[in-house]
C-alpha atoms as a PDB file:
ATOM      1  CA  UNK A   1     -32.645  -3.872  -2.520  1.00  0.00           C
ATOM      2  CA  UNK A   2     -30.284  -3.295  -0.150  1.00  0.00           C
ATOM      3  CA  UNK A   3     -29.444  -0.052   2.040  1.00  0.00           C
ATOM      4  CA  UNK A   4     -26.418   1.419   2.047  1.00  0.00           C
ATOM      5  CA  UNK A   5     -24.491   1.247   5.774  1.00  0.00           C
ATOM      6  CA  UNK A   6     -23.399   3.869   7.576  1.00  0.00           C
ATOM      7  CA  UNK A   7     -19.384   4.822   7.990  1.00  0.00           C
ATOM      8  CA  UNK A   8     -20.157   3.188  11.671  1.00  0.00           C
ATOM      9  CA  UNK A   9     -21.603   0.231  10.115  1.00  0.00           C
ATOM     10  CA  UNK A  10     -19.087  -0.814   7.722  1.00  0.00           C
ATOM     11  CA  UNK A  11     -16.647  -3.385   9.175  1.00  0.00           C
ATOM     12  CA  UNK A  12     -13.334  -5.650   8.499  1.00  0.00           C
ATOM     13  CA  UNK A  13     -12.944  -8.270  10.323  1.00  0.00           C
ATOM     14  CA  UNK A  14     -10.373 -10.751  10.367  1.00  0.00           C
ATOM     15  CA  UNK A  15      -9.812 -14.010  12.482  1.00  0.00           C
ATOM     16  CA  UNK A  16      -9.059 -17.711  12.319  1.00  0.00           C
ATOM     17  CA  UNK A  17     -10.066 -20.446  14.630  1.00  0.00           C
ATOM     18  CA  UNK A  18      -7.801 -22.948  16.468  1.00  0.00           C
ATOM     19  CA  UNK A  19      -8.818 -25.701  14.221  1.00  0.00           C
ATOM     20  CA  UNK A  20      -8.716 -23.563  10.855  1.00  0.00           C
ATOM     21  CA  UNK A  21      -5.457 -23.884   8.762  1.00  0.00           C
ATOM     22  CA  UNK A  22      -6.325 -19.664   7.053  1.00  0.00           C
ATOM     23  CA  UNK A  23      -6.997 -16.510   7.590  1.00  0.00           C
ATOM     24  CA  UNK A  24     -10.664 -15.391   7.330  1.00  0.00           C
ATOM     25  CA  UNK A  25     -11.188 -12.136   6.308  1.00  0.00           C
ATOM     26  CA  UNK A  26     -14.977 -10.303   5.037  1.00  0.00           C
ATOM     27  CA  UNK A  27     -15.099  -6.548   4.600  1.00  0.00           C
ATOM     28  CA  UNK A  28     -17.779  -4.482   3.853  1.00  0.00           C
ATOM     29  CA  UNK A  29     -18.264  -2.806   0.233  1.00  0.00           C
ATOM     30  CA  UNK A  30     -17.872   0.316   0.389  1.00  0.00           C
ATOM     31  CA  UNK A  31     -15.181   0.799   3.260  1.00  0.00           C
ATOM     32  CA  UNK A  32     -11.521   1.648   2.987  1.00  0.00           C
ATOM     33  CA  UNK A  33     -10.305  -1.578   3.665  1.00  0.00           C
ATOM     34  CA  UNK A  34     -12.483  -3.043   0.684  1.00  0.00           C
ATOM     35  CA  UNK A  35      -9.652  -2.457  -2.058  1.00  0.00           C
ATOM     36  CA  UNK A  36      -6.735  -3.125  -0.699  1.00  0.00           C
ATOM     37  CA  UNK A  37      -8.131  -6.125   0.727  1.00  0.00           C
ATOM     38  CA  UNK A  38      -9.581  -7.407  -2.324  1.00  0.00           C
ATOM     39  CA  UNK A  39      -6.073  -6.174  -4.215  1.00  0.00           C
ATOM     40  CA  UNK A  40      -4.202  -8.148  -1.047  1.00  0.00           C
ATOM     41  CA  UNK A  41      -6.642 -11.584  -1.970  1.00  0.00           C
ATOM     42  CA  UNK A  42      -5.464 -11.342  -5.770  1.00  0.00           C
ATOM     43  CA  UNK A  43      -2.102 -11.112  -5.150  1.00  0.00           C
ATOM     44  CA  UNK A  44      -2.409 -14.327  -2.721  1.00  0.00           C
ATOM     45  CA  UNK A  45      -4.631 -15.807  -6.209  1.00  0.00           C
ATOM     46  CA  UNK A  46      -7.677 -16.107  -3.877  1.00  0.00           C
ATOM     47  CA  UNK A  47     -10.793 -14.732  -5.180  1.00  0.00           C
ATOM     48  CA  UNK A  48     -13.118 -13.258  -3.411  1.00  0.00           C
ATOM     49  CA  UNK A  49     -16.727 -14.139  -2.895  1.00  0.00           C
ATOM     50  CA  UNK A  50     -19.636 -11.321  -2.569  1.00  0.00           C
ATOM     51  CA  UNK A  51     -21.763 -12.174   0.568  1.00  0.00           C
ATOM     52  CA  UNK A  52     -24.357  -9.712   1.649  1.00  0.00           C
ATOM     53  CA  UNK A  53     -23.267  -6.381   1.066  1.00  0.00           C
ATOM     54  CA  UNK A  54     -19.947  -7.301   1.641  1.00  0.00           C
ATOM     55  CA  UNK A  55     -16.612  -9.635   0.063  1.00  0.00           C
ATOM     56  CA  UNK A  56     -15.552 -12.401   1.922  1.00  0.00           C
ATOM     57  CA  UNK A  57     -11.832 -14.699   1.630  1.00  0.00           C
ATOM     58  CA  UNK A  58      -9.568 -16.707   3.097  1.00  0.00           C
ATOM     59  CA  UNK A  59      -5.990 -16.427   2.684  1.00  0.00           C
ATOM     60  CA  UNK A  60      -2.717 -18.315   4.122  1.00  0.00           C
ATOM     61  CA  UNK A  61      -1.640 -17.858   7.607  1.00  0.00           C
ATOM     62  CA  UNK A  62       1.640 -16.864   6.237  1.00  0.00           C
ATOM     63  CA  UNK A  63      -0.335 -13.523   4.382  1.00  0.00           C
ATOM     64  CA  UNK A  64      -0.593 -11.739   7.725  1.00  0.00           C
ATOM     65  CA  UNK A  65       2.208 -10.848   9.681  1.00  0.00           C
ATOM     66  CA  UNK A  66       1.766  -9.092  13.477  1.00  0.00           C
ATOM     67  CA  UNK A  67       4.727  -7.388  14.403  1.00  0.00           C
ATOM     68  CA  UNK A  68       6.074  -4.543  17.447  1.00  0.00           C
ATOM     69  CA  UNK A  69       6.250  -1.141  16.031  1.00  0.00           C
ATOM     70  CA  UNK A  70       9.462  -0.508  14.854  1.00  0.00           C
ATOM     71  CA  UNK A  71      12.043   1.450  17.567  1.00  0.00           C
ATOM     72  CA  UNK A  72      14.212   4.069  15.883  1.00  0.00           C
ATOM     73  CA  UNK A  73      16.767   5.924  17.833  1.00  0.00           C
ATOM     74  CA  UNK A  74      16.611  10.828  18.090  1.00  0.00           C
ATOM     75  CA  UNK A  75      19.670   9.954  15.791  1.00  0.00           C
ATOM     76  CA  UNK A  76      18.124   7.840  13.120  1.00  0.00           C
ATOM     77  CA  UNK A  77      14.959  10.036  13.100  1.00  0.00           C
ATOM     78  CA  UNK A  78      16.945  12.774  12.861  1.00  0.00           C
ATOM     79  CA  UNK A  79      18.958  11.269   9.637  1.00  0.00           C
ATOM     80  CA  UNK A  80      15.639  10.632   8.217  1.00  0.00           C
ATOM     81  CA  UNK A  81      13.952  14.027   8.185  1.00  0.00           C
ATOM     82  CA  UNK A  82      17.027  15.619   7.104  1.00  0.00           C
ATOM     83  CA  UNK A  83      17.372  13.486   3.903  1.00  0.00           C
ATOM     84  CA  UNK A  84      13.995  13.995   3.479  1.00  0.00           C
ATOM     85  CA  UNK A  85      14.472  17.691   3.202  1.00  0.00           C
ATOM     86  CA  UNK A  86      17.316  17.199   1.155  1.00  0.00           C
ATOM     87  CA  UNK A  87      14.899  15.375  -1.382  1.00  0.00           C
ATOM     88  CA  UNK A  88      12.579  17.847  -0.883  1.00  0.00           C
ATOM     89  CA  UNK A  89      14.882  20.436  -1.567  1.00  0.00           C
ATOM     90  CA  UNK A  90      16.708  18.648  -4.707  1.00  0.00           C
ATOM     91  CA  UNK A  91      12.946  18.632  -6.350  1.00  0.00           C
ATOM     92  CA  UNK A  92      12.238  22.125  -5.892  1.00  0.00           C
ATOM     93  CA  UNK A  93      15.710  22.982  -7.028  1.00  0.00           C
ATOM     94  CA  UNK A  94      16.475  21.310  -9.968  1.00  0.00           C
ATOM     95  CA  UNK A  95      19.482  21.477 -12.374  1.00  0.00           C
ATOM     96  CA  UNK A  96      19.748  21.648 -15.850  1.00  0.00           C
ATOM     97  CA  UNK A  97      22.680  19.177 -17.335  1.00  0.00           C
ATOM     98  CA  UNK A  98      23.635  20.524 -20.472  1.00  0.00           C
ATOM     99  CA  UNK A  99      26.209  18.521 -22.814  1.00  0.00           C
ATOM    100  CA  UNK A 100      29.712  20.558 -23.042  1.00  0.00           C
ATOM    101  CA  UNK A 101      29.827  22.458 -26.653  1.00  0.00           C
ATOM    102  CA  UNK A 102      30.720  20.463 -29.457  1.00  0.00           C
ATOM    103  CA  UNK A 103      29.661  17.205 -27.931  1.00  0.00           C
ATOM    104  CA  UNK A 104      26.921  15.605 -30.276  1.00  0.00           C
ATOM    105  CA  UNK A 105      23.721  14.381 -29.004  1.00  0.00           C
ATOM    106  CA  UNK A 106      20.595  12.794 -30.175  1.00  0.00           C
ATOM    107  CA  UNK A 107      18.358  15.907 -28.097  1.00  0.00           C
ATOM    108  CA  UNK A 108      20.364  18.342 -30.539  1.00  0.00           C
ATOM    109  CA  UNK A 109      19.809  16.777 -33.624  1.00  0.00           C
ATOM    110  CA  UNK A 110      23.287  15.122 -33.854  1.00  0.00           C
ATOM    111  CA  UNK A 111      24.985  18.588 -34.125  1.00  0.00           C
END
């Protein structure tokens, strides 16, 4: 029977060799990663293989991506918190649509 690893223990690890034509990934079960990795593999149609306490895969080189973090301007971070708000606020303040009187509706019955 196995033991179950500590937070510190638990691991994702993901590499590929020179010579390798995929991505290798394992990840320890549980660990945050474990899901959405294993949810990542099905969507690729790989399935993953238990090994240890773990799930190992492989998937494309094209399924992971490394990019710069993305650069946004005062301005555009600006725009973005203020239509956030304005969501925000359009939630909390919602308004009733009524149909004009003697307009006929399915929600009234057709009267």
């Amino acid at each position: 029977m196995m033991s179950r690893l500590s937070a510190s223990e638990r691991e994702c690890i993901i590499g590929v060799t020179d010579d390798e034509h995929h991505w290798r990934v394992y990840v320890d079960v549980p660990s945050r990663f474990a899901s959405p990795l294993a949810a990542l593999a099905h969507t690729w149609g790989v399935e993953p293989r238990h090994v240890g306490v773990g799930l190992e895969f492989d998937l494309p080189l094209k399924a992971v991506r490394f990019t710069r973090p993305r650069r946004t301007s005062e301005r555009q971070r600006r725009a973005a918190r203020a239509s956030i708000q304005k969501a925000r606020l359009a939630l909390r303040n919602a308004v009733k649509i009524q149909a004009a009187e003697g307009v006929r509706t399915p929600a009234r019955g057709g009267q």
